[in-house]
PDB file of N, CA and C in Angstrom:
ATOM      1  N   UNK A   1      15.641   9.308   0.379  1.00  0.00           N
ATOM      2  CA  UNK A   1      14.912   8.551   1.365  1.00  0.00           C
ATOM      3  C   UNK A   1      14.961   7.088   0.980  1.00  0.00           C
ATOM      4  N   UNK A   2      14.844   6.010   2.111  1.00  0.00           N
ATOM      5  CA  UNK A   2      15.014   4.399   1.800  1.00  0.00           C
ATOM      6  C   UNK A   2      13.496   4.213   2.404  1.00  0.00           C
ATOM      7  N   UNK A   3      12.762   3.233   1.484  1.00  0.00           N
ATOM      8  CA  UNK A   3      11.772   2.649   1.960  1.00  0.00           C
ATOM      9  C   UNK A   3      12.585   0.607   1.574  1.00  0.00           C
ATOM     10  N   UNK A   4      12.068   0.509   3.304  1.00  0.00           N
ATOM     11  CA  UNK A   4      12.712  -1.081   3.137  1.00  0.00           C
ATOM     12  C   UNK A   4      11.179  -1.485   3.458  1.00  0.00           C
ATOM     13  N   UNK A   5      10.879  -2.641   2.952  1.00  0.00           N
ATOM     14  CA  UNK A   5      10.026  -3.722   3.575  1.00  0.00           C
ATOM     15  C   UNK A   5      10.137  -5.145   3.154  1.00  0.00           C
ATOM     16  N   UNK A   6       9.051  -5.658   4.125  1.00  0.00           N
ATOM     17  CA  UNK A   6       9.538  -7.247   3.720  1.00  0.00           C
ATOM     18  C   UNK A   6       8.119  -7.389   2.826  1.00  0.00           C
ATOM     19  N   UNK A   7       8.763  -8.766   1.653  1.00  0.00           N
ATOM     20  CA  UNK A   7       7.572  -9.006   1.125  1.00  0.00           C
ATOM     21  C   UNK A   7       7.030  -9.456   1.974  1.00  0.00           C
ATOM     22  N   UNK A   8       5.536  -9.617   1.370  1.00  0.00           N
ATOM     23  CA  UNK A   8       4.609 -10.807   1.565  1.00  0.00           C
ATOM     24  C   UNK A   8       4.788 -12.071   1.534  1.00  0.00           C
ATOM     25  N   UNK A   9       4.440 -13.138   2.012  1.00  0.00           N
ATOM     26  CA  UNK A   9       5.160 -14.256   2.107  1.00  0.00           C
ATOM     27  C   UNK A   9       4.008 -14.935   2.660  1.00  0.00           C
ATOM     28  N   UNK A  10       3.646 -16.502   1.979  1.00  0.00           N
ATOM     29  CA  UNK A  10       2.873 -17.509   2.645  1.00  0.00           C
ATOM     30  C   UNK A  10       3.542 -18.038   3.743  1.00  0.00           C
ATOM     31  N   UNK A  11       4.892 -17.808   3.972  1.00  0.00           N
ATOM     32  CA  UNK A  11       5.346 -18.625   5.299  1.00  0.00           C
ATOM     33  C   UNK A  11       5.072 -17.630   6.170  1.00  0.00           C
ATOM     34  N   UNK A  12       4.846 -18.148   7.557  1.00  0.00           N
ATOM     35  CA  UNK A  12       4.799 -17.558   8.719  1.00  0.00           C
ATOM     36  C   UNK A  12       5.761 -17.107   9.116  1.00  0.00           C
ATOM     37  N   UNK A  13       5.374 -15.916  10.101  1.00  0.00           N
ATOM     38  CA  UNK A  13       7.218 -14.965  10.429  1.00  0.00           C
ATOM     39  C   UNK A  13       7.598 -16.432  11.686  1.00  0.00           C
ATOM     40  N   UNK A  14       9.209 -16.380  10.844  1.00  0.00           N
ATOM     41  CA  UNK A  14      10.307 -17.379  12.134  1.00  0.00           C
ATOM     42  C   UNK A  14       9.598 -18.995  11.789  1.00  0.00           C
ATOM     43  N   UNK A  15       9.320 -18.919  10.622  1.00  0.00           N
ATOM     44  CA  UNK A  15       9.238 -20.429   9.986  1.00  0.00           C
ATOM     45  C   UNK A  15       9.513 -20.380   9.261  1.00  0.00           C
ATOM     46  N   UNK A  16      10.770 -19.454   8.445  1.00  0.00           N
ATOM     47  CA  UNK A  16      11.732 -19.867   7.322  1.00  0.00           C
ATOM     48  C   UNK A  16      12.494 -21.390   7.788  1.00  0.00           C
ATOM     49  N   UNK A  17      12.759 -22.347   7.397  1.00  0.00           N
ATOM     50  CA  UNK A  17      13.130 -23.352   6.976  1.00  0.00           C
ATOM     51  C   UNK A  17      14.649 -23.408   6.467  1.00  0.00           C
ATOM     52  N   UNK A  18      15.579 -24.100   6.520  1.00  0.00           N
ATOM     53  CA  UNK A  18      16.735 -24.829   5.540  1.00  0.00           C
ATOM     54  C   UNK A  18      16.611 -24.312   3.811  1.00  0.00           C
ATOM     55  N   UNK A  19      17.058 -23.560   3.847  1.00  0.00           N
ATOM     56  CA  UNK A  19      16.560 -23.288   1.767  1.00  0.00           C
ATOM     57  C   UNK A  19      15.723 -22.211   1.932  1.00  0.00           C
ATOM     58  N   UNK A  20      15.182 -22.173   2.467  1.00  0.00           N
ATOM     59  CA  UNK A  20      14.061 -20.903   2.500  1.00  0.00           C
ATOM     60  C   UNK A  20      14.717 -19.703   2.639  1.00  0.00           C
ATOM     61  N   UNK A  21      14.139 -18.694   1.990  1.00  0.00           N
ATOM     62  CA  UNK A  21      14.776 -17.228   1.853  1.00  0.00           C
ATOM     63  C   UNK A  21      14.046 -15.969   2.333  1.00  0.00           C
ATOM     64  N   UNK A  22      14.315 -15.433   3.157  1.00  0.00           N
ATOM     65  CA  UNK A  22      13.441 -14.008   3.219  1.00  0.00           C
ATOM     66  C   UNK A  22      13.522 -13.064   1.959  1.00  0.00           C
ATOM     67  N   UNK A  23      12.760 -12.954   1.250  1.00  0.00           N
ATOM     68  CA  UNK A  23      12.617 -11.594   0.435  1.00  0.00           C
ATOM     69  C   UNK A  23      12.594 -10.107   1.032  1.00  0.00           C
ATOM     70  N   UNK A  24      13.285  -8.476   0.554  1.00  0.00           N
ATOM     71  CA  UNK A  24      13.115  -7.722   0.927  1.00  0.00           C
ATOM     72  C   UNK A  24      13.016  -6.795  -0.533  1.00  0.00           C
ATOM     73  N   UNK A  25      12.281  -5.777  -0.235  1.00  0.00           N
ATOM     74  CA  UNK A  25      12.173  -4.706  -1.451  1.00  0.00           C
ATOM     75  C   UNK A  25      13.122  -3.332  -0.739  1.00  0.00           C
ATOM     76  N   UNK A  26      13.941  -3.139  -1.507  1.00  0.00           N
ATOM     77  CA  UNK A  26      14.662  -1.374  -0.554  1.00  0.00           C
ATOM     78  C   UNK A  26      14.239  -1.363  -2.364  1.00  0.00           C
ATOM     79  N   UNK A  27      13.795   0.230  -2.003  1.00  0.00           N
ATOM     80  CA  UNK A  27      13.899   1.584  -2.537  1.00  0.00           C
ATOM     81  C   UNK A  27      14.336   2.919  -2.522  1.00  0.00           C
ATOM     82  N   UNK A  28      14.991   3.361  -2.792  1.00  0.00           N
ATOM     83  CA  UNK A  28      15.390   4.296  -2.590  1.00  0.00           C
ATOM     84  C   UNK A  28      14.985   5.526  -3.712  1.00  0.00           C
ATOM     85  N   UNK A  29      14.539   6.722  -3.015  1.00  0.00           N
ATOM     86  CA  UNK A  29      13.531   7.463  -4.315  1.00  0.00           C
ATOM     87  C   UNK A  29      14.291   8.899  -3.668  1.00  0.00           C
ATOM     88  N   UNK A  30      14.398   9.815  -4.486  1.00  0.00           N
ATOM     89  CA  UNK A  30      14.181  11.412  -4.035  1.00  0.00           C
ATOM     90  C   UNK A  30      12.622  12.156  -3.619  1.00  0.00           C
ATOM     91  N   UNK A  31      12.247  11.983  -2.718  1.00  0.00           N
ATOM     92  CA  UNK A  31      11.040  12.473  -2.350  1.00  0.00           C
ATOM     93  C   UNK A  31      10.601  14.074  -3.013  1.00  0.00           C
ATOM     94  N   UNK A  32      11.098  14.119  -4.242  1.00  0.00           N
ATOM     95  CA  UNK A  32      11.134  15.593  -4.853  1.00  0.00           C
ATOM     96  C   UNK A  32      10.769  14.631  -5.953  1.00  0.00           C
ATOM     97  N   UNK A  33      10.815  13.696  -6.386  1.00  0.00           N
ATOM     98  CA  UNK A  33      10.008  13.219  -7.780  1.00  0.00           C
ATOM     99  C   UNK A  33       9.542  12.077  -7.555  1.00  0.00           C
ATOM    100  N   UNK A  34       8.234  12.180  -8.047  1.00  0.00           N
ATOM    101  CA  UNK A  34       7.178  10.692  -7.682  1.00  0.00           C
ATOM    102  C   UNK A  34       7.658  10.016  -8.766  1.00  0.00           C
ATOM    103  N   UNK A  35       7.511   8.769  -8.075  1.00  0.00           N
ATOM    104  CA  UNK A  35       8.141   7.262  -8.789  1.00  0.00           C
ATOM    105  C   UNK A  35       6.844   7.104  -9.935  1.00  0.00           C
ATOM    106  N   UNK A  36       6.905   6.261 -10.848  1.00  0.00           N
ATOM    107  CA  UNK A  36       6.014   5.909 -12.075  1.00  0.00           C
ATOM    108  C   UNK A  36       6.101   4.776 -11.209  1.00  0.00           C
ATOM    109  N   UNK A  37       4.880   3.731 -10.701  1.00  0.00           N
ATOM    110  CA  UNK A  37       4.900   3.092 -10.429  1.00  0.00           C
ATOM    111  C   UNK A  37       3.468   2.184 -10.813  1.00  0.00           C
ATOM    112  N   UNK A  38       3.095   0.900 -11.187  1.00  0.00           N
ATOM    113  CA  UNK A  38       1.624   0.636 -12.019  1.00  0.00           C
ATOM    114  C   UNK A  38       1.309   0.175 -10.560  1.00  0.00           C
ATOM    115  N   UNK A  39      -0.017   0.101 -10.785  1.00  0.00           N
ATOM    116  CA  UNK A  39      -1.069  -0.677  -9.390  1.00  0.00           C
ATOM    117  C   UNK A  39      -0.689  -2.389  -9.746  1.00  0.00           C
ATOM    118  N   UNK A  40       0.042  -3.168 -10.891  1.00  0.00           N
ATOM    119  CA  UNK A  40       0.393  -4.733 -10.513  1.00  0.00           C
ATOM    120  C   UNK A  40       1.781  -4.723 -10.011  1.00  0.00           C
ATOM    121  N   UNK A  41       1.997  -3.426 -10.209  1.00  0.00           N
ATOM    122  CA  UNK A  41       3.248  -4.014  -9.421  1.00  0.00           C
ATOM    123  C   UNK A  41       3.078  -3.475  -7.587  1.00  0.00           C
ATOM    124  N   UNK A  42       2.294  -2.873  -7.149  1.00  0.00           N
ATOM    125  CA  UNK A  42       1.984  -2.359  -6.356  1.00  0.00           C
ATOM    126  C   UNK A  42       1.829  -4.455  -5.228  1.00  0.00           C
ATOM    127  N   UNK A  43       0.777  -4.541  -6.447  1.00  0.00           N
ATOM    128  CA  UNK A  43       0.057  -6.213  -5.897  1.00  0.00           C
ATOM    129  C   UNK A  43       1.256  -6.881  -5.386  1.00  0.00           C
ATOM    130  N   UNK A  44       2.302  -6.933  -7.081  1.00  0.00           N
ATOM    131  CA  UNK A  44       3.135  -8.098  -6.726  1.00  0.00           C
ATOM    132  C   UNK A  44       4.711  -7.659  -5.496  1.00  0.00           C
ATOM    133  N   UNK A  45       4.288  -6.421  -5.928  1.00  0.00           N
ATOM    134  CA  UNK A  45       5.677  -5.655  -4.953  1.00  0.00           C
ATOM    135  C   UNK A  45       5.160  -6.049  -3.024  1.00  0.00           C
ATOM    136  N   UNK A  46       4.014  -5.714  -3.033  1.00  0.00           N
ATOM    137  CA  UNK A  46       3.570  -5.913  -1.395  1.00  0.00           C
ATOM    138  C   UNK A  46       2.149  -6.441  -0.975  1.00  0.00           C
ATOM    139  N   UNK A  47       1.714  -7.232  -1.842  1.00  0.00           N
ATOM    140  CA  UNK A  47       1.209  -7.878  -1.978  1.00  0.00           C
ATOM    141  C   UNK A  47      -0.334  -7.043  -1.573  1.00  0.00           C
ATOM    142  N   UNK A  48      -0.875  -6.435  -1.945  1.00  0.00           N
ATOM    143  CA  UNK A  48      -2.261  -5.311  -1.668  1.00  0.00           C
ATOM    144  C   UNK A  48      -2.590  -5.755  -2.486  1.00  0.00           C
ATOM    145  N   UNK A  49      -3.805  -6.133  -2.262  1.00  0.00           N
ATOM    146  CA  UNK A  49      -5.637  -6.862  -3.002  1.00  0.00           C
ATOM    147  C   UNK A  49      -5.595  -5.501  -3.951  1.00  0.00           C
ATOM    148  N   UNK A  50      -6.226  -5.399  -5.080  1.00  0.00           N
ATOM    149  CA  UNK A  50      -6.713  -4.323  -5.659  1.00  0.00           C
ATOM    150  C   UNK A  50      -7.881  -4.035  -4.571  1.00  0.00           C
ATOM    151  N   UNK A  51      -8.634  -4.385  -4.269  1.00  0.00           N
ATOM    152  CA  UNK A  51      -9.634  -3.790  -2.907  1.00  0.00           C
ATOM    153  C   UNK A  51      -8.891  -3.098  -2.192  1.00  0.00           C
ATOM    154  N   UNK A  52      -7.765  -3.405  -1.686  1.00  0.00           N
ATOM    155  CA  UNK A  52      -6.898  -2.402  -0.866  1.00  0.00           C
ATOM    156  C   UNK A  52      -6.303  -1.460  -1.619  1.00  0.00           C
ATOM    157  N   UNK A  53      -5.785  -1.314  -2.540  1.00  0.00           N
ATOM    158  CA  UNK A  53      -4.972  -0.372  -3.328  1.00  0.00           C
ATOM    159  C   UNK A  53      -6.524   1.069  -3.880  1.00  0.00           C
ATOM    160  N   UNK A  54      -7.766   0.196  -4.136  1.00  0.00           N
ATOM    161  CA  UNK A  54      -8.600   1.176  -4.217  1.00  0.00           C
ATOM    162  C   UNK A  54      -9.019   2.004  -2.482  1.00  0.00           C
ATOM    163  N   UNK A  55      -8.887   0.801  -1.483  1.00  0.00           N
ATOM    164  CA  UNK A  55      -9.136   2.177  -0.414  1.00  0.00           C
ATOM    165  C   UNK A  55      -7.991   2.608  -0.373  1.00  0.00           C
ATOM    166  N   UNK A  56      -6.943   2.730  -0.260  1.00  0.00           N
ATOM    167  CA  UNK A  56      -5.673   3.516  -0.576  1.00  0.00           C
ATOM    168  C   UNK A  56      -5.538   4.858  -0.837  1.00  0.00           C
ATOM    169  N   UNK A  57      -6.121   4.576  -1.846  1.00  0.00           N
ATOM    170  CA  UNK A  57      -6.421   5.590  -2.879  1.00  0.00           C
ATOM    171  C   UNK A  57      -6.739   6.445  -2.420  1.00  0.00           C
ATOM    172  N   UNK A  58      -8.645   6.067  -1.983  1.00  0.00           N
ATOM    173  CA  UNK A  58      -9.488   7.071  -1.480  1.00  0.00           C
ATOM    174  C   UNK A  58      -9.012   7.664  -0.352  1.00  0.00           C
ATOM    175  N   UNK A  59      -8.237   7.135   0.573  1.00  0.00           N
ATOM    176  CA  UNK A  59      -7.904   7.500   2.394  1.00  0.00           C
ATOM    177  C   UNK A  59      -6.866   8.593   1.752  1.00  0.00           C
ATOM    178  N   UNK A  60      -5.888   8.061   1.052  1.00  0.00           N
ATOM    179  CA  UNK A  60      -5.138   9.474   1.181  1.00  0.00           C
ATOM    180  C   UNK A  60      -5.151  10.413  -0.323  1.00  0.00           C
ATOM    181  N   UNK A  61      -6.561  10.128  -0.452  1.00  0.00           N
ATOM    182  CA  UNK A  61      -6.780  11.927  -1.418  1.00  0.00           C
ATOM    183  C   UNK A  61      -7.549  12.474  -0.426  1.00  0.00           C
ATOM    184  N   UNK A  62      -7.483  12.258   1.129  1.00  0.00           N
ATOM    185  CA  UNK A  62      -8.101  13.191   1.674  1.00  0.00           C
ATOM    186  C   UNK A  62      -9.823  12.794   2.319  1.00  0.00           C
ATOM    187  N   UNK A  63     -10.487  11.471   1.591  1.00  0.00           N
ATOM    188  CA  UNK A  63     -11.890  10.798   2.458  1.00  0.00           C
ATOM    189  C   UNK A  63     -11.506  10.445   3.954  1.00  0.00           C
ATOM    190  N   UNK A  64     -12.569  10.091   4.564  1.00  0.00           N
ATOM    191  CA  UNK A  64     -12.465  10.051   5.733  1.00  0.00           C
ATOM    192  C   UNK A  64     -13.308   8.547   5.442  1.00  0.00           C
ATOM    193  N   UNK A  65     -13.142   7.560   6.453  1.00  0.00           N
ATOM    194  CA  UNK A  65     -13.508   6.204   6.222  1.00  0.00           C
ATOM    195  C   UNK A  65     -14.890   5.885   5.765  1.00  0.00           C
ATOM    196  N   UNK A  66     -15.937   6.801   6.438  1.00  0.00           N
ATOM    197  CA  UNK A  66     -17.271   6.821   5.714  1.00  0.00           C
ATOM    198  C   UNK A  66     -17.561   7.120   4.283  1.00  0.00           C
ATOM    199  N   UNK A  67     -16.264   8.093   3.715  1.00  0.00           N
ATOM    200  CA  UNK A  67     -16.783   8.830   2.318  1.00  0.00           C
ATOM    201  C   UNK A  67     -16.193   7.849   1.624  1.00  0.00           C
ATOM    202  N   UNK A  68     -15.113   6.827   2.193  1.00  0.00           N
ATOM    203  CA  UNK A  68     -14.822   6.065   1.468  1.00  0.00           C
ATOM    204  C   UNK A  68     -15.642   4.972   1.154  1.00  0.00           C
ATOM    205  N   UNK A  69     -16.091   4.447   2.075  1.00  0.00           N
ATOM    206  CA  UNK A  69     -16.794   3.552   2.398  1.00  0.00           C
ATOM    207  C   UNK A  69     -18.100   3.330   1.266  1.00  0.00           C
ATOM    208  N   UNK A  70     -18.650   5.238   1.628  1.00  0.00           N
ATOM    209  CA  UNK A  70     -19.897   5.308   0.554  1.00  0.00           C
ATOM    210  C   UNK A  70     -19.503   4.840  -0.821  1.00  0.00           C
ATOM    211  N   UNK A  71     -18.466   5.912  -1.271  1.00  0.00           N
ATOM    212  CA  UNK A  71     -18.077   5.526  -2.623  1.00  0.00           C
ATOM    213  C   UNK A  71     -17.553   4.055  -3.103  1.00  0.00           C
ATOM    214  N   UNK A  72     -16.974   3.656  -1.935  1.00  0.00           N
ATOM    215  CA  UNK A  72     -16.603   1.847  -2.526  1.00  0.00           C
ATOM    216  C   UNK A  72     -17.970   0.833  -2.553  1.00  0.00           C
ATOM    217  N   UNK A  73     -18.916   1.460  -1.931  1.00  0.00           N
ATOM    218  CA  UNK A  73     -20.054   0.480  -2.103  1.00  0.00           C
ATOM    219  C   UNK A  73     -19.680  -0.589  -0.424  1.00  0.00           C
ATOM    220  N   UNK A  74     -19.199  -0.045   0.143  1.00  0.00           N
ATOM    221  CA  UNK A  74     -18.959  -0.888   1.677  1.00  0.00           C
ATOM    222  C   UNK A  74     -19.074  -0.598   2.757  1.00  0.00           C
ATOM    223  N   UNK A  75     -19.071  -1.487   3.892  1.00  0.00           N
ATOM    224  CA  UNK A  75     -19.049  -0.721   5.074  1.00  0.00           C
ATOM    225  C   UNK A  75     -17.553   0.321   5.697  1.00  0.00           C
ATOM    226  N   UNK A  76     -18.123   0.805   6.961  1.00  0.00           N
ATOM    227  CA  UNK A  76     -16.887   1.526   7.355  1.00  0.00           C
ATOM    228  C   UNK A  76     -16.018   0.203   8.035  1.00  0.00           C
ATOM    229  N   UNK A  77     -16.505  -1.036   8.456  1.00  0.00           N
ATOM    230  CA  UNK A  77     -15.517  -1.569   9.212  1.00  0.00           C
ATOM    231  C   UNK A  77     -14.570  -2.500   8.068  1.00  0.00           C
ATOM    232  N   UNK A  78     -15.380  -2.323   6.775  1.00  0.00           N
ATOM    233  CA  UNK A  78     -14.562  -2.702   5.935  1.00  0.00           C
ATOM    234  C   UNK A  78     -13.221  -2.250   5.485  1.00  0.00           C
ATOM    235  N   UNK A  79     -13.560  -0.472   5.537  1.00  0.00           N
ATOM    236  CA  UNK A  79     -12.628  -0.207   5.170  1.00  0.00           C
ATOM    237  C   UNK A  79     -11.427  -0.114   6.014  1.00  0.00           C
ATOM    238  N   UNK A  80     -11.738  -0.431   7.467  1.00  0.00           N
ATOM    239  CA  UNK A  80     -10.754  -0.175   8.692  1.00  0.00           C
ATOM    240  C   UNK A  80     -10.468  -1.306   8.625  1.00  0.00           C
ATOM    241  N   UNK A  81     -11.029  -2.782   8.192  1.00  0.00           N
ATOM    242  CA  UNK A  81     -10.166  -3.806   7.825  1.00  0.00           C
ATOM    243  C   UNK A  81      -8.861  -3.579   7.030  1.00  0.00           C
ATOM    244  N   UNK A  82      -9.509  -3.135   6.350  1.00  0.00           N
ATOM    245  CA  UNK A  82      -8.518  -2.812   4.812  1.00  0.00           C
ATOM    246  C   UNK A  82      -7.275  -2.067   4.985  1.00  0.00           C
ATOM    247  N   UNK A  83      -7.534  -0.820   5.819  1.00  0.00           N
ATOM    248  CA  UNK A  83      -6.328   0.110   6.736  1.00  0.00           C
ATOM    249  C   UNK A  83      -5.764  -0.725   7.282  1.00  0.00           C
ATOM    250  N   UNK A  84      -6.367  -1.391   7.642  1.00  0.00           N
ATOM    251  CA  UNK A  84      -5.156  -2.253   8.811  1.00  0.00           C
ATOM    252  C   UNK A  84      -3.757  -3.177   8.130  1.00  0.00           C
ATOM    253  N   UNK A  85      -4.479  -3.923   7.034  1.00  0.00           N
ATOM    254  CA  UNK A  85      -4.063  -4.865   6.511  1.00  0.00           C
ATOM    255  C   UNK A  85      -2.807  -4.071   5.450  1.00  0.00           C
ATOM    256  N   UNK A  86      -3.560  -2.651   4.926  1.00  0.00           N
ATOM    257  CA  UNK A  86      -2.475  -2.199   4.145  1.00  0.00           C
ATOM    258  C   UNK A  86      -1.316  -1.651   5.058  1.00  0.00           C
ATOM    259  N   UNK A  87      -1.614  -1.038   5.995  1.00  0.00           N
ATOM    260  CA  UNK A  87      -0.404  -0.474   6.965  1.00  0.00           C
ATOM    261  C   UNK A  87       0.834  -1.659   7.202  1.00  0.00           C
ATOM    262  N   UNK A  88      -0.147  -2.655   7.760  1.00  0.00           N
ATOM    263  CA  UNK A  88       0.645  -3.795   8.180  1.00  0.00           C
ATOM    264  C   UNK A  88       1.494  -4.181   6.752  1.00  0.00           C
ATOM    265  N   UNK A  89       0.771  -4.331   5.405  1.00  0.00           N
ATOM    266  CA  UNK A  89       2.026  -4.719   4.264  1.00  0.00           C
ATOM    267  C   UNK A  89       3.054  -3.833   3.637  1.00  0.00           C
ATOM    268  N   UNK A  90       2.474  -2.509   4.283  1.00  0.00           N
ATOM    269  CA  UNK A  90       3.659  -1.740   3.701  1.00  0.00           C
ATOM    270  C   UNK A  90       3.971  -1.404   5.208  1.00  0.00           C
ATOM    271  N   UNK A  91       4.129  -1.412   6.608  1.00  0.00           N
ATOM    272  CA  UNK A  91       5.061  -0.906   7.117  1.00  0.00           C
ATOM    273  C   UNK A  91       4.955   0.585   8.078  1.00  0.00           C
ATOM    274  N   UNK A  92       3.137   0.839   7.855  1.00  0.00           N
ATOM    275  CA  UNK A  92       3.146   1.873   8.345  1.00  0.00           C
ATOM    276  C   UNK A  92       2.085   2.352   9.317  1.00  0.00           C
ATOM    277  N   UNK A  93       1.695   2.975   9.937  1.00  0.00           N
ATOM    278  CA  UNK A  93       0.968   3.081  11.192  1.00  0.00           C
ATOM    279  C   UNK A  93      -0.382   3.900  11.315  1.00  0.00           C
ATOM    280  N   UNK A  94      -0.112   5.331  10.319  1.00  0.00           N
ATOM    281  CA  UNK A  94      -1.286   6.133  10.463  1.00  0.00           C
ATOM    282  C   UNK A  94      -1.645   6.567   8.840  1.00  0.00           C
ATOM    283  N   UNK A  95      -2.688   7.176   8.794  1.00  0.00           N
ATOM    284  CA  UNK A  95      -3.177   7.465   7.414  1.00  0.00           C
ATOM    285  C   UNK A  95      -2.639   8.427   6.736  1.00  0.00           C
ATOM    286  N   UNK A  96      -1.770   9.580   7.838  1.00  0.00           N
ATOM    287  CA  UNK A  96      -1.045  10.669   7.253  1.00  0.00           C
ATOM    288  C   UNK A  96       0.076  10.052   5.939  1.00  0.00           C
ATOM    289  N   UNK A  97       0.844   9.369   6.876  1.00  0.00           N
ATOM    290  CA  UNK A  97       2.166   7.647   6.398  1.00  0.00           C
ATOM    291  C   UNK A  97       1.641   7.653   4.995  1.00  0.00           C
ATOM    292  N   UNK A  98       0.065   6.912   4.934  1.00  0.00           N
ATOM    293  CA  UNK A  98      -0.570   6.242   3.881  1.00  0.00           C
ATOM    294  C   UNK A  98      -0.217   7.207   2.856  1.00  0.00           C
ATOM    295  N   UNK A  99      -0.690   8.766   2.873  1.00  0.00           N
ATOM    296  CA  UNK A  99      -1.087   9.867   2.074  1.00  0.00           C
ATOM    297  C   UNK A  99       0.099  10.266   1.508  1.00  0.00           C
ATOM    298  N   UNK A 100       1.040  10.229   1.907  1.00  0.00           N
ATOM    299  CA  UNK A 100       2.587  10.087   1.668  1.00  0.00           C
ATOM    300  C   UNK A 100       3.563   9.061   0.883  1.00  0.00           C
ATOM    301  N   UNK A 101       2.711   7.603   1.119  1.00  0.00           N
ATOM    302  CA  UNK A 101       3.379   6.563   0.738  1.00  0.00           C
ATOM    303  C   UNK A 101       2.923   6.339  -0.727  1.00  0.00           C
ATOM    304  N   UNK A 102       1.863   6.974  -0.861  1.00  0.00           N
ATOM    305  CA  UNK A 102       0.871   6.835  -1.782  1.00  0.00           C
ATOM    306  C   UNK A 102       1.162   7.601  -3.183  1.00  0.00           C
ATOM    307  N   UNK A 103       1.233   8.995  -2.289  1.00  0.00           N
ATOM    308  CA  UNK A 103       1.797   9.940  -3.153  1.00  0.00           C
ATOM    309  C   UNK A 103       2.914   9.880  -4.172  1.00  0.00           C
ATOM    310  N   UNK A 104       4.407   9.090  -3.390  1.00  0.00           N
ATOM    311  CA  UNK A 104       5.728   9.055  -3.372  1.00  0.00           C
ATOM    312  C   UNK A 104       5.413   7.949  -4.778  1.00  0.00           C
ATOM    313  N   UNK A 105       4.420   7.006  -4.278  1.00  0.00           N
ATOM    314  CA  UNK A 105       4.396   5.776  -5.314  1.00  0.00           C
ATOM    315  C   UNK A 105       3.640   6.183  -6.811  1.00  0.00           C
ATOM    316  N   UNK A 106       3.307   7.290  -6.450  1.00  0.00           N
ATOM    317  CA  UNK A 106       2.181   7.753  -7.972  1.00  0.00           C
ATOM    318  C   UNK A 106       0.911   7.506  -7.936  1.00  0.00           C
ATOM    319  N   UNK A 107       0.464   6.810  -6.982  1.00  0.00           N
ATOM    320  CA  UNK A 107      -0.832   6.315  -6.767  1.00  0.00           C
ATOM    321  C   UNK A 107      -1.849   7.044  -6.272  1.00  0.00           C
ATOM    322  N   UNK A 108      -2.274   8.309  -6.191  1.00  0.00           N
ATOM    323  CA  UNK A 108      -3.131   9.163  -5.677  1.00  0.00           C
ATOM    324  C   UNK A 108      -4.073   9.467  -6.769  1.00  0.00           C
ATOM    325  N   UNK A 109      -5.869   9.554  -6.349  1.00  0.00           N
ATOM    326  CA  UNK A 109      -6.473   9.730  -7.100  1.00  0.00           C
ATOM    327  C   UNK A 109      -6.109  10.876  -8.093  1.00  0.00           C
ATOM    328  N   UNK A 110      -6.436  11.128  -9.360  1.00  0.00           N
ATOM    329  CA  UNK A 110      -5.769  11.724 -10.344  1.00  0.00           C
ATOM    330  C   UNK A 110      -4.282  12.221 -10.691  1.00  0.00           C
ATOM    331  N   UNK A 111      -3.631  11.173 -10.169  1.00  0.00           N
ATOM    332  CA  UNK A 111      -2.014  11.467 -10.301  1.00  0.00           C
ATOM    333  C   UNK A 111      -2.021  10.965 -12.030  1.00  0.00           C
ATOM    334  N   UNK A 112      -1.440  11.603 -12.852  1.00  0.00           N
ATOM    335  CA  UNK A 112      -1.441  11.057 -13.901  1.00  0.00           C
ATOM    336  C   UNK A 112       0.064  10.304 -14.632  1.00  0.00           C
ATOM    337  N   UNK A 113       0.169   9.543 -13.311  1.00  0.00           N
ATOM    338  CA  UNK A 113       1.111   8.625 -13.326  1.00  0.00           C
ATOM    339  C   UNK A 113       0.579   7.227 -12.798  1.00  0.00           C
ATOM    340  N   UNK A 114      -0.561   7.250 -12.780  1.00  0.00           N
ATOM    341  CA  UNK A 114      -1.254   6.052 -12.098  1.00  0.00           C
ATOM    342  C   UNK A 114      -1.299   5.350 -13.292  1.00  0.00           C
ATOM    343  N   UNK A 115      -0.973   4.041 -13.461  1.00  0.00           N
ATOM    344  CA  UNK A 115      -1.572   3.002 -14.451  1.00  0.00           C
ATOM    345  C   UNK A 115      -1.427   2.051 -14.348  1.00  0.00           C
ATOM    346  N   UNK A 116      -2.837   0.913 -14.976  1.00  0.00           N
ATOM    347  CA  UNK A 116      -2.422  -0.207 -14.517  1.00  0.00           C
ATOM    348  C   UNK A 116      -1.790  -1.475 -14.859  1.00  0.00           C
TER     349      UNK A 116
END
């Protein structure tokens, strides 16, 4: 399987400039073995707040936005901020995606490939 995305980037999309470069990350993984992957590179790979990488977490071991919510100490529209913002940096649309993307990366609550 190929996961492409674009980094994160302070320039605005279609205001690259003369010299200016688009960055892209391809990966390519066997979806039969989860990647070792740490939560800074998670940051610097696609740019996710540790606030986001912790609702991450919680959405796809299976919470539902309230249980997340409880346990992060936040509201629910926080955390549907947070969904939004992570979909949009990695590329993806629904929470199933998330639970998957998550997985693939090592990042699921008690994966013991998580580190940071």
């Amino acid at each position: 399987m190929l996961i492409a995305t674009a980094l994160t980037s302070r320039t605005p999309a279609g205001a690259l400039g003369e010299g200016d470069a688009a960055t892209m990350l391809l990966m390519i993984y066997n979806p039969n073995d989860v990647a070792d992957v740490s939560m800074a590179w998670m940051t610097e790979g696609f740019g996710l707040t540790s606030a986001e990488i912790r609702v991450a977490m919680e959405m796809s071991s299976g919470h539902s936005v309230s249980e997340a919510a409880h346990k992060l100490k936040v509201s629910s529209n926080t955390i549907k901020t947070h969904l939004s913002r992570i979909y949009g940096k990695i590329g993806i649309n629904r929470q199933a995606e998330l639970s998957r993307w998550m997985t693939i990366m090592g990042l699921v609550l008690g994966s013991p490939r998580l580190h940071g």
